[in-house]
Protein backbone atom coordinates (compact mmCIF):
# COMPACT_ATOMS: atom_id res chain seq x y z
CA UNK A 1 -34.11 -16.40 -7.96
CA UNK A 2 -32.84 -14.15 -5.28
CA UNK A 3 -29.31 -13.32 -4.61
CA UNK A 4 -28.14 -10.71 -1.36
CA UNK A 5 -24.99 -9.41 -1.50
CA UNK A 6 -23.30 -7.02 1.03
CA UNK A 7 -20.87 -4.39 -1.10
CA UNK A 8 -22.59 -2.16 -4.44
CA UNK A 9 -19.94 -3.38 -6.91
CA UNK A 10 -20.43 -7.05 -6.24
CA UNK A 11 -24.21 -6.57 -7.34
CA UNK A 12 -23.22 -4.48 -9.99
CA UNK A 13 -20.97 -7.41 -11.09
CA UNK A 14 -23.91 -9.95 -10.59
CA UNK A 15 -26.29 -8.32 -12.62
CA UNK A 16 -23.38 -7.61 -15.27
CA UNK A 17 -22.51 -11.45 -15.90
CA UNK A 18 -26.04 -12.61 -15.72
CA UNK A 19 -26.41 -10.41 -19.22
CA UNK A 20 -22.97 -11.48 -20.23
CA UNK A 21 -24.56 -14.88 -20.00
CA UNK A 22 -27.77 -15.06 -21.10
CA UNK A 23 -27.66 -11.91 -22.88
CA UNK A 24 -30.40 -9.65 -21.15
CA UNK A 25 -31.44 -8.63 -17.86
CA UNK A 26 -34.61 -10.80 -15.96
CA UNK A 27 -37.27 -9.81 -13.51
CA UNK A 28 -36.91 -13.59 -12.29
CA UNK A 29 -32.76 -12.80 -11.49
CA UNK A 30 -33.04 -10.44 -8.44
CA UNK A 31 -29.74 -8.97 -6.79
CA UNK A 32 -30.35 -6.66 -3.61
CA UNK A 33 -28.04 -5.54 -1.58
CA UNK A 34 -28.33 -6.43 1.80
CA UNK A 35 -29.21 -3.36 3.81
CA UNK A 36 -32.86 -3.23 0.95
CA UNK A 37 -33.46 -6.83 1.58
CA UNK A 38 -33.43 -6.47 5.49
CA UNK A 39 -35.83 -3.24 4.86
CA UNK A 40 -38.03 -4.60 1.92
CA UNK A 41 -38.31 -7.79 2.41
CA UNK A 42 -37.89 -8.38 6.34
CA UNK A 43 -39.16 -5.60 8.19
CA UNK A 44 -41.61 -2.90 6.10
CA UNK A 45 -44.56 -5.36 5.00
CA UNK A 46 -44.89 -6.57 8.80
CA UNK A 47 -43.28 -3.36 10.33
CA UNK A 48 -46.80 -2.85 12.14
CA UNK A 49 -46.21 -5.04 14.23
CA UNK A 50 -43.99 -2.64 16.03
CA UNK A 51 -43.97 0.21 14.57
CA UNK A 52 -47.01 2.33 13.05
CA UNK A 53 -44.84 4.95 10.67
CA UNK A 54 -43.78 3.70 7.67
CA UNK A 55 -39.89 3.29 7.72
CA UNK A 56 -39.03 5.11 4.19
CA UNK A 57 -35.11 4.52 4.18
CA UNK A 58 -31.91 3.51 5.83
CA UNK A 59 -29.44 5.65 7.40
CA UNK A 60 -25.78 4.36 6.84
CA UNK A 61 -23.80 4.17 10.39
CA UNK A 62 -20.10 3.91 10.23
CA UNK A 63 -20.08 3.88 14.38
CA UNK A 64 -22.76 2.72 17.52
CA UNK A 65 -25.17 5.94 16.77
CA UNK A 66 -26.31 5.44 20.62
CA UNK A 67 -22.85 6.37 21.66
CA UNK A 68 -22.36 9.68 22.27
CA UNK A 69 -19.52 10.67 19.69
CA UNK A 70 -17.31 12.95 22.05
CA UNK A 71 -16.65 10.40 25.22
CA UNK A 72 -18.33 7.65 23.31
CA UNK A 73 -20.61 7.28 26.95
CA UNK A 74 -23.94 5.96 25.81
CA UNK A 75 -27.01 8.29 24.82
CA UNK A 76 -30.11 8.69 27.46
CA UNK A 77 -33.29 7.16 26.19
CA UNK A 78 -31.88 4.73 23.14
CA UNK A 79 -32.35 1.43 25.14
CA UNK A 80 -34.12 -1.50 22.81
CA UNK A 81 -37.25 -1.92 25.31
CA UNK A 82 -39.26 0.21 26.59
CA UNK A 83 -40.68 0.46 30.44
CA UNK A 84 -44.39 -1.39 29.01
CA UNK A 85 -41.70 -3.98 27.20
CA UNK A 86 -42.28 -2.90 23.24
CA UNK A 87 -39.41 -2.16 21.17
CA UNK A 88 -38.02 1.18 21.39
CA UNK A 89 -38.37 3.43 18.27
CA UNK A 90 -35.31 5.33 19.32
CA UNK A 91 -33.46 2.36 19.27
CA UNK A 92 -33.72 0.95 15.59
CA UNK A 93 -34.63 4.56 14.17
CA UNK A 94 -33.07 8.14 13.86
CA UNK A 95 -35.15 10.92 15.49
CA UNK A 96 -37.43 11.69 12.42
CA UNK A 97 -38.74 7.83 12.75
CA UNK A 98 -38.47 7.29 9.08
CA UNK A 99 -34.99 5.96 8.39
CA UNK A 100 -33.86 2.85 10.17
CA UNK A 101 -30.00 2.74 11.40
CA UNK A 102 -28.19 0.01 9.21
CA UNK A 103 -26.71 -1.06 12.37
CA UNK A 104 -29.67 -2.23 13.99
CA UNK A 105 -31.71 -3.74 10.68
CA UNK A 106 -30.58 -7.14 10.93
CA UNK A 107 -31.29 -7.25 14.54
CA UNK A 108 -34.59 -5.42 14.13
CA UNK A 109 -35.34 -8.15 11.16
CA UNK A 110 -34.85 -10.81 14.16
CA UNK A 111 -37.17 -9.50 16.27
CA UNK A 112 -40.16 -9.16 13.72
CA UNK A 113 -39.53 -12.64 12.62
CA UNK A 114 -40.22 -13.90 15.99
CA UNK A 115 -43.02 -11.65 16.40
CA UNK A 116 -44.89 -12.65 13.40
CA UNK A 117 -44.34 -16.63 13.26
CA UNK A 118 -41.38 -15.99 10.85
CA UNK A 119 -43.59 -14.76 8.51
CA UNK A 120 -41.22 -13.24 6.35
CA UNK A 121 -39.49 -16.48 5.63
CA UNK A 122 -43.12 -18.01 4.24
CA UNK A 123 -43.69 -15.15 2.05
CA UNK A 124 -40.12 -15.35 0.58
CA UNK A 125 -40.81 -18.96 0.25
CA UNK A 126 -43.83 -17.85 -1.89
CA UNK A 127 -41.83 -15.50 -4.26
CA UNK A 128 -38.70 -17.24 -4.93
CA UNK A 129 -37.73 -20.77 -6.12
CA UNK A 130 -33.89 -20.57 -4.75
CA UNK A 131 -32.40 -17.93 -2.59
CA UNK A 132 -28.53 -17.18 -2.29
CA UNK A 133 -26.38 -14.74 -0.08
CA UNK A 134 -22.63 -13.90 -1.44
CA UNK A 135 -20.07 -12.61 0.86
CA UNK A 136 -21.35 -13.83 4.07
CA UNK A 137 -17.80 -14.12 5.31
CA UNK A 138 -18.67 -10.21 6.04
CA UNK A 139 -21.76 -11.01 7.94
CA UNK A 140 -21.70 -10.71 11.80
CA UNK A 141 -23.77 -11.18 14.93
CA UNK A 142 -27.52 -10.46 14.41
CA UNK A 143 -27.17 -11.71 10.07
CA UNK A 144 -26.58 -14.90 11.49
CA UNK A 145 -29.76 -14.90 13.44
CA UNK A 146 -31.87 -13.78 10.21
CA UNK A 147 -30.00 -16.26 8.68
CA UNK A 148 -31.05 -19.45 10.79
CA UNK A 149 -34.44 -17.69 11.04
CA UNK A 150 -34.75 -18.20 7.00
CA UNK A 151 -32.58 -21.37 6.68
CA UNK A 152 -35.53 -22.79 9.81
CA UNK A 153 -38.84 -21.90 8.14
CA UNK A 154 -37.96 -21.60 4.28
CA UNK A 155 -39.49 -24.26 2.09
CA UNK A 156 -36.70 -24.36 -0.08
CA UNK A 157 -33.26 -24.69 1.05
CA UNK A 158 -30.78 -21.40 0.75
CA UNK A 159 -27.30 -20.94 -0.21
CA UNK A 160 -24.47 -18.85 1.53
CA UNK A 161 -21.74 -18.38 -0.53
CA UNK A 162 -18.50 -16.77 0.72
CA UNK A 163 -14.48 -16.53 0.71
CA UNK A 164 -13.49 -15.75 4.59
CA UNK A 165 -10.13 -14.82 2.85
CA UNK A 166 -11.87 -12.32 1.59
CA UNK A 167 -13.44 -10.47 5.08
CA UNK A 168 -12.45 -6.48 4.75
CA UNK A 169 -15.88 -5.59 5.94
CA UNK A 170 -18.17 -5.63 8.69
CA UNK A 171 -22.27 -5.02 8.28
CA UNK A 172 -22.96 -3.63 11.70
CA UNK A 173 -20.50 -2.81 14.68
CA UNK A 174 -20.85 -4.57 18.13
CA UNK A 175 -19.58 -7.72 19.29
CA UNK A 176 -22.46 -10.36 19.09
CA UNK A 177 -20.91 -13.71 17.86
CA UNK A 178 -20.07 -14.88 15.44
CA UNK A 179 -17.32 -12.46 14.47
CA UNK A 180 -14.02 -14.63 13.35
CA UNK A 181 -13.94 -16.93 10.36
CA UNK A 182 -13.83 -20.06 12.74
CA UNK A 183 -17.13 -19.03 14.43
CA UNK A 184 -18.96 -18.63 10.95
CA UNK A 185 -17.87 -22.04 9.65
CA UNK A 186 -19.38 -23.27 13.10
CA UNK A 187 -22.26 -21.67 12.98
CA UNK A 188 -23.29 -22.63 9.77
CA UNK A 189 -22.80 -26.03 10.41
CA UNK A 190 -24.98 -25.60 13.85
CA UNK A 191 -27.69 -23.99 11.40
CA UNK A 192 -27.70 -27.38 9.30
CA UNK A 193 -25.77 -26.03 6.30
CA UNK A 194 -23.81 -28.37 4.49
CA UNK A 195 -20.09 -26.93 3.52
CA UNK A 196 -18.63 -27.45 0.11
CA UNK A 197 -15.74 -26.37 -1.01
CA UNK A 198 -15.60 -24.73 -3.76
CA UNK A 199 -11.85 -24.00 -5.70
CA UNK A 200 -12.13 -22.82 -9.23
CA UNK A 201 -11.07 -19.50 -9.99
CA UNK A 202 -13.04 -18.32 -12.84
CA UNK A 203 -11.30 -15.09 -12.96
CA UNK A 204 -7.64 -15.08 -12.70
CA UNK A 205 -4.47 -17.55 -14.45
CA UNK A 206 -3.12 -20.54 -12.78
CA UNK A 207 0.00 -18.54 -11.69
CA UNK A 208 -1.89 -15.57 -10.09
CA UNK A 209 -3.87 -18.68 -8.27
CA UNK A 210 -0.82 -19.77 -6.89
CA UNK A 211 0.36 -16.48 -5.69
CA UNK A 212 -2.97 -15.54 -3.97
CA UNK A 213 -2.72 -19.55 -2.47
CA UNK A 214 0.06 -18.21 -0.41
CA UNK A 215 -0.87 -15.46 1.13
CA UNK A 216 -2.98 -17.62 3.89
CA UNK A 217 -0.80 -20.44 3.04
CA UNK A 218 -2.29 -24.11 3.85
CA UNK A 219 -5.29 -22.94 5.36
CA UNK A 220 -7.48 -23.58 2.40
CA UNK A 221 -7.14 -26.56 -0.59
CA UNK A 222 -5.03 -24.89 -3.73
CA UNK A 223 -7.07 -22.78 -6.39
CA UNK A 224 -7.55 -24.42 -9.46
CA UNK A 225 -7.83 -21.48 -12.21
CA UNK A 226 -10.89 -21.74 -14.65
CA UNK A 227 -9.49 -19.50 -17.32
CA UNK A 228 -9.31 -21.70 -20.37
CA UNK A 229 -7.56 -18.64 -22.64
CA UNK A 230 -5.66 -15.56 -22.34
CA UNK A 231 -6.51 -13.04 -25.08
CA UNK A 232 -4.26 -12.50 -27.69
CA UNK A 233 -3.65 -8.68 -26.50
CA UNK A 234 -2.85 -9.26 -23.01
CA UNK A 235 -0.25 -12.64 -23.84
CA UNK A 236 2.59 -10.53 -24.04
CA UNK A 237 2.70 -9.49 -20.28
CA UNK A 238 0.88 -12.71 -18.31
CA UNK A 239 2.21 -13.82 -14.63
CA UNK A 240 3.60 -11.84 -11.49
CA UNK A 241 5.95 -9.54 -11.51
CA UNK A 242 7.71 -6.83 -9.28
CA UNK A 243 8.10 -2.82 -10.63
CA UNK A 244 10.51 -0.61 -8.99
CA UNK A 245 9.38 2.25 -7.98
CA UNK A 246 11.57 4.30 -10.64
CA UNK A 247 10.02 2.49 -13.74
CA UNK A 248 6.15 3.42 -11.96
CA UNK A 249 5.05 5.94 -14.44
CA UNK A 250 6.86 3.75 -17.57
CA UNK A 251 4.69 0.35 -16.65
CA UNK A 252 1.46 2.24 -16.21
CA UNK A 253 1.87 4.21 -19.34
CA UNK A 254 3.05 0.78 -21.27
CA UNK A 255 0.19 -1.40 -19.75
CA UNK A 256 -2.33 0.66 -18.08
CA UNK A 257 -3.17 -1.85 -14.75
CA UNK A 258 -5.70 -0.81 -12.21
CA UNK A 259 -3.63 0.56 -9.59
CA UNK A 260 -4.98 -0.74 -5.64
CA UNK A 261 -3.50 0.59 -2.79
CA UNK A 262 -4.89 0.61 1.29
CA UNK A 263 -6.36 4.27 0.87
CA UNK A 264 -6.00 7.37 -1.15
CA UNK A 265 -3.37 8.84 0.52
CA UNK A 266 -0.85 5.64 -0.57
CA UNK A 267 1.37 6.17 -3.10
CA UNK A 268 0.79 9.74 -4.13
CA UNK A 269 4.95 10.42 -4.23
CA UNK A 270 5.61 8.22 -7.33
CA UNK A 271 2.45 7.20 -8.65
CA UNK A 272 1.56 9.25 -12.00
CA UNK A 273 -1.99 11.38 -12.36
CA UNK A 274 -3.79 9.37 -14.98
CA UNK A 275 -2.92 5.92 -12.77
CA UNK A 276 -6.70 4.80 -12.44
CA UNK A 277 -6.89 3.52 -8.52
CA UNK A 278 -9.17 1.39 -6.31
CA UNK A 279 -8.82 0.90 -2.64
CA UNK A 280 -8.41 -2.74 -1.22
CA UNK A 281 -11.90 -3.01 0.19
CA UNK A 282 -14.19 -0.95 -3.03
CA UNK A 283 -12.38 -3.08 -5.49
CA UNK A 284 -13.83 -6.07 -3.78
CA UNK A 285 -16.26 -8.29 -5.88
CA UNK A 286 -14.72 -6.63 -8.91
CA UNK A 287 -12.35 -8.02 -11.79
CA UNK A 288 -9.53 -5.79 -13.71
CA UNK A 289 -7.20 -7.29 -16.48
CA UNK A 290 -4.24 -6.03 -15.44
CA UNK A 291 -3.43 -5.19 -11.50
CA UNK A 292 -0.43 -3.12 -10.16
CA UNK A 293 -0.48 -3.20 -5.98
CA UNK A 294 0.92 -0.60 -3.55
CA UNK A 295 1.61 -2.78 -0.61
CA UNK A 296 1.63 -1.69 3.02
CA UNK A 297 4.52 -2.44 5.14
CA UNK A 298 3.29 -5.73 6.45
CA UNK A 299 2.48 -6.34 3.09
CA UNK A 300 5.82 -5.84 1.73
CA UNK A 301 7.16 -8.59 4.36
CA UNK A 302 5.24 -10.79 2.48
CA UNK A 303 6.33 -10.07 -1.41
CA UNK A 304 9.69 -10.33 0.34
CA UNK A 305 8.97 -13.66 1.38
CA UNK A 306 9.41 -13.39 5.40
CA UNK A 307 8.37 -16.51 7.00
CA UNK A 308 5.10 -15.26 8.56
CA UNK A 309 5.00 -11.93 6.96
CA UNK A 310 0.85 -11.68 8.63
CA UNK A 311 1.74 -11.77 12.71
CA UNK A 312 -1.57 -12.30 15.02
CA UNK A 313 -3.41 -9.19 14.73
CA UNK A 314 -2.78 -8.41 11.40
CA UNK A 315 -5.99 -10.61 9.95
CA UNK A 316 -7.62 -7.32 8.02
CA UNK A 317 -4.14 -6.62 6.37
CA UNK A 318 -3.40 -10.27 5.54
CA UNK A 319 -7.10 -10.18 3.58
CA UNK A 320 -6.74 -6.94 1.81
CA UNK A 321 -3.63 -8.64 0.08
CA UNK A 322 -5.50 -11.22 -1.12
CA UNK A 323 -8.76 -9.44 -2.56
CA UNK A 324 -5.99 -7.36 -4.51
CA UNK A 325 -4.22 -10.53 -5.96
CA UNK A 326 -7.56 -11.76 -6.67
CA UNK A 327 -8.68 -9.25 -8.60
CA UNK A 328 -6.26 -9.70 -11.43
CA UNK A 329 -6.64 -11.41 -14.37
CA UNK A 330 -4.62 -11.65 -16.41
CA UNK A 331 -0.74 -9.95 -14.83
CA UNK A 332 -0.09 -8.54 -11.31
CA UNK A 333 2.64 -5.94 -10.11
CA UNK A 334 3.58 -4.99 -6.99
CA UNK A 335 5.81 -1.69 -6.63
CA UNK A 336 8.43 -2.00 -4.29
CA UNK A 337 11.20 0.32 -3.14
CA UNK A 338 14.43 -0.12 -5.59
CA UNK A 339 16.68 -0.86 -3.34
CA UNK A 340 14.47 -3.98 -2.22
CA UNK A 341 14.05 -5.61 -5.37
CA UNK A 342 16.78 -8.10 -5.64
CA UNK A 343 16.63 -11.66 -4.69
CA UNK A 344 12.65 -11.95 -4.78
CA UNK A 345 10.53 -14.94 -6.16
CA UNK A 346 9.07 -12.67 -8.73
CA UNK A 347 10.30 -11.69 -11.71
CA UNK A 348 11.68 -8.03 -12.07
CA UNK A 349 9.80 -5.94 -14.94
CA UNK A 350 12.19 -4.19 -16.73
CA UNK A 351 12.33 -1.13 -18.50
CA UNK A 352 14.23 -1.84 -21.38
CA UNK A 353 13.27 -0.39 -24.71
CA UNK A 354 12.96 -3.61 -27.52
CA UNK A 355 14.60 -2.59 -30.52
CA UNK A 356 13.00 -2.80 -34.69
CA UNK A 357 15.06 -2.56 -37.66
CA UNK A 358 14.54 -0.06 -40.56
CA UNK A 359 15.18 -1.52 -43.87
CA UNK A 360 14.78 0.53 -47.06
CA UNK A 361 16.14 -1.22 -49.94
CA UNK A 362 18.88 -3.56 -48.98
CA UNK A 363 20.14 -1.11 -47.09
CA UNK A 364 20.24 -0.87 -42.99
CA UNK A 365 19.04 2.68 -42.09
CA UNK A 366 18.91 2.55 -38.51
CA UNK A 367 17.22 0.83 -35.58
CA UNK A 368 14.54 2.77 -33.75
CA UNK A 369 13.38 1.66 -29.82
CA UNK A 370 9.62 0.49 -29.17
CA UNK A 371 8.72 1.63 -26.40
């Protein structure tokens, strides 16, 4: 079995609950991330066919590398085809010839499938019994053409798995369709895939469900949690709740949640120095216990409860809300300002000190805050 996923802690998390399962890793459970499936097992054992130096590596581009960085004016001499009409090395490659850009790979997987009779799908075929991709609502453009290159040829048939609530990522950069939610779905079903909706939550409670539910509100059916049993150490302090800004340090230090927040720079007035922190898009594919979120100002809007607290436009904002919510077991926070903290749907945690009594004897000593 096969499974491609885009982001590093998603595999990690793969691999980690296939041993929670059955106990052990498998050479017959393979996770690769994307970028080393398009390289391994797309382009380098027919890469021949168009180009005669092995390609050793990938080179990660955050930006079009053809575009000249200053006045963003395109670079002389990085067109895909050549003047005697073979691919260009310059195009897919950087100058040394042996790393190929990550912006181009799924593209440059397209065109040595059609070169070689699809031949990578047969000798996938020949390997693997099933084949799955996760998070393809981050696939754009060109993956879609691998992907109806495999789904065409394959013997077997392949899965795509994905949450387009969850899209906080792009592979590659360019405008090739698909790019919005709407044009995946369609595309998919113009590839022949049949859609099933999946709604179990294996990860989080019934009431952080409902919360996350909301945040695209009737564009998907409800979330059914799977999570049969909270632990007995976590049943104290279950459910959604809202932390003023003031009682910050007290909740971290009381409960210790993962602290997510848009980028590093968010939050640095009040949050304390041992607060362990994700941003919204690394903590994506991964599961914490306890959650405490720093919310943008759009985001606030919609702990507030404004009416349509995500505007047109606002799509990556609206999704980074909901991969935080999501990532929560077991309780979620969300810090607000004090002076906005009345009148919400959420509970507000306070800091209260709960008091124990001190008996010696029959006699009442005094009683002593647990904090």
């Amino acid at each position: 079995m096969l499974v491609v996923t885009y982001t590093t802690s998603n595999q990690q998390e793969l691999r980690a609950r296939f041993i929670q399962q059955y106990g052990r890793s498998s050479d017959r459970f393979v996770v690769k991330g994307l970028y080393s499936f398009y390289l391994e097992d797309m382009i380098r054992p027919y890469q021949r066919t168009v180009f005669s130096k092995r390609i050793e590596g990938v080179y990660f581009n955050s930006c079009n590398p053809h575009l000249n960085p200053s006045n963003r004016l395109a670079l002389p001499g990085r067109k895909e085809m050549l003047a005697n009409n073979k691919l260009n090395p310059k195009h897919y490659l950087t100058e040394c010839g042996t790393k190929a850009h990550t912006g181009f790979l799924a593209k440059l997987a397209t065109r040595i499938s059609l070169k070689t009779k699809h031949a990578p799908a047969t000798r996938l075929s020949e390997i693997y019994t099933q084949v799955y991709f996760d998070e393809v609502q981050d696939l754009v453009g060109w993956d879609y053409s691998v992907l109806a290159s495999l789904n065409k040829k394959m013997k077997s048939a392949i899965t795509c798995v994905g949450d387009f609530r969850q899209t906080v990522y792009e592979t590659t950069f360019g405008h090739k369709a698909p790019e919005t939610a709407e044009q995946k779905i369609a595309k998919f079903k113009e590839m022949g895939f049949i859609e099933e909706t999946l709604t179990s939550n294996r990860r989080c409670i019934q009431q952080i469900c409902d919360i996350a539910d909301t945040v695209h509100l009737g564009a998907y059916k409800a979330t059914q949690s799977g999570v049969a049993r909270v632990p007995d150490g976590f049943r104290s302090h279950i459910g959604t709740f809202v932390v003023k800004q003031s009682d910050v340090a007290d909740y971290i230090e009381m409960f210790d949640p993962t602290v997510l927040r848009w980028n590093v720079s968010v939050g640095n007035k009040f949050l304390p120095e041992k607060a362990r922190c994700q941003n919204f898009g690394s903590s994506k594919g991964l599961s914490f216990d306890r959650v405490l979120i720093v919310p943008t100002e759009k985001q606030v809007k919609f702990i507030l409860g404004h009416e349509k607290p995500f505007p047109k436009g606002t799509e990556m904002t609206q999704n980074k809300m909901y991969v935080a919510i999501t990532r929560a077991r077991y309780s979620l926070a969300f810090i607000l300002p004090d002076k906005l903290v009345n009148g919400l749907q959420f509970p507000i945690w306070e800091n209260q000190p709960v008091y124990i009594e001190m008996v010696v004897g029959s006699v009442l000593k005094c009683r002593l805050p647990c904090l």
